[in-house]
Protein backbone atom coordinates (compact mmCIF):
# COMPACT_ATOMS: atom_id res chain seq x y z
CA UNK A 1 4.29 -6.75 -6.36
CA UNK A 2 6.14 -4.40 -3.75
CA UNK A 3 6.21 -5.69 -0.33
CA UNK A 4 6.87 -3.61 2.58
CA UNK A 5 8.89 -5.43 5.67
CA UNK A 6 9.05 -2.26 8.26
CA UNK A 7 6.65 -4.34 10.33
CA UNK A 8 7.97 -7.88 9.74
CA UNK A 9 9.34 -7.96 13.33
CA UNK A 10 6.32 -7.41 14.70
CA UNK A 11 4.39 -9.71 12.31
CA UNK A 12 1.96 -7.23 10.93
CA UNK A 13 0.53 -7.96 7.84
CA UNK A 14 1.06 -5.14 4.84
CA UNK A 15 0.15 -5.16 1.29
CA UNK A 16 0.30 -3.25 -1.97
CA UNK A 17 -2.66 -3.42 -3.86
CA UNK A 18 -2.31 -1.14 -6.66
CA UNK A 19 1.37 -1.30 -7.53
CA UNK A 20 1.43 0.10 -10.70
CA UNK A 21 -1.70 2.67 -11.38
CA UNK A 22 -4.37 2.03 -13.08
CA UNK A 23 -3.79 3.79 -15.94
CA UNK A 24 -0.52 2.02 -16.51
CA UNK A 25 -1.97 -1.47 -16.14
CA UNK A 26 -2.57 -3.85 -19.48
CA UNK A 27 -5.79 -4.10 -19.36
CA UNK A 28 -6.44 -0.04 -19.84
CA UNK A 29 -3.75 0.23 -22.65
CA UNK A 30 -6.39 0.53 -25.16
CA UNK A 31 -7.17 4.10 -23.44
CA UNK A 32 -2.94 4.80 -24.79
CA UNK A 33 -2.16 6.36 -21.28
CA UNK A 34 1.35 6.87 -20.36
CA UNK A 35 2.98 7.12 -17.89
CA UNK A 36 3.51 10.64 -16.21
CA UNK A 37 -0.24 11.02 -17.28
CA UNK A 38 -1.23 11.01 -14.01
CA UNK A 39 1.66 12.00 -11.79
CA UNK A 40 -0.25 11.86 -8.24
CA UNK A 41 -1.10 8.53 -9.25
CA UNK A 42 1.90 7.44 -9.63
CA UNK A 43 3.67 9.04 -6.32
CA UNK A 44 0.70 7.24 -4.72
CA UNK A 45 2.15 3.52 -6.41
CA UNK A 46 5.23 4.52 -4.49
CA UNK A 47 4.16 5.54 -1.26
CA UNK A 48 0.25 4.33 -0.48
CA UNK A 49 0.54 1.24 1.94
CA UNK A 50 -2.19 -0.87 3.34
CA UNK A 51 -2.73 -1.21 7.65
CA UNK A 52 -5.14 -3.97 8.51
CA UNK A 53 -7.66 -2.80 9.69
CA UNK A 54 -11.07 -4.36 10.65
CA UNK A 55 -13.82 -4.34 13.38
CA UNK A 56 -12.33 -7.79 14.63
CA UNK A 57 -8.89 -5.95 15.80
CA UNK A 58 -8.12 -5.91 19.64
CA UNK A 59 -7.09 -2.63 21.24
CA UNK A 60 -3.71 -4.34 21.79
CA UNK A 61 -3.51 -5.67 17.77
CA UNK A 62 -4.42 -1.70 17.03
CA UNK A 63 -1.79 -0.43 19.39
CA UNK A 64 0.81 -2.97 18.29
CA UNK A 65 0.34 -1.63 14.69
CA UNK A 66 0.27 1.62 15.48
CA UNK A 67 3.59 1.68 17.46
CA UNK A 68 5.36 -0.16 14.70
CA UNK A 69 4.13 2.82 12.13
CA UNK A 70 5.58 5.34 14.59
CA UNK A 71 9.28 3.57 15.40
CA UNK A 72 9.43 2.74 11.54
């Protein structure tokens, strides 16, 4: 699994949840998909990253997030 750390400092939780596509994952090989099958797929396995995100966020969790995105 691919970890990002850009906002270890700050102690903001990221996570990868899809890092390989689907189409590449065991349990679809029976379809015979390779890879380059689905190009923006795979571009988003490289680059997609997941921001908490939730109703229970304070303003200053939000803002602390979103200035650690921006000096990243």
């Amino acid at each position: 699994m691919k970890i990002c750390y850009f906002a270890n400092a700050a102690s903001i939780q990221t996570m990868v949840y899809y890092p390989l596509s689907l189409h590449l994952q065991e349990v679809y090989k029976y379809l015979k998909h390779k890879s380059g099958d689905f190009p923006q797929s795979e571009q988003a396995q490289e680059q997609v990253l997941t921001l908490p995100i939730y109703p229970e966020l304070s303003e200053e969790q939000i803002e602390l997030v979103v200035k650690s995105v921006r000096n990243s």
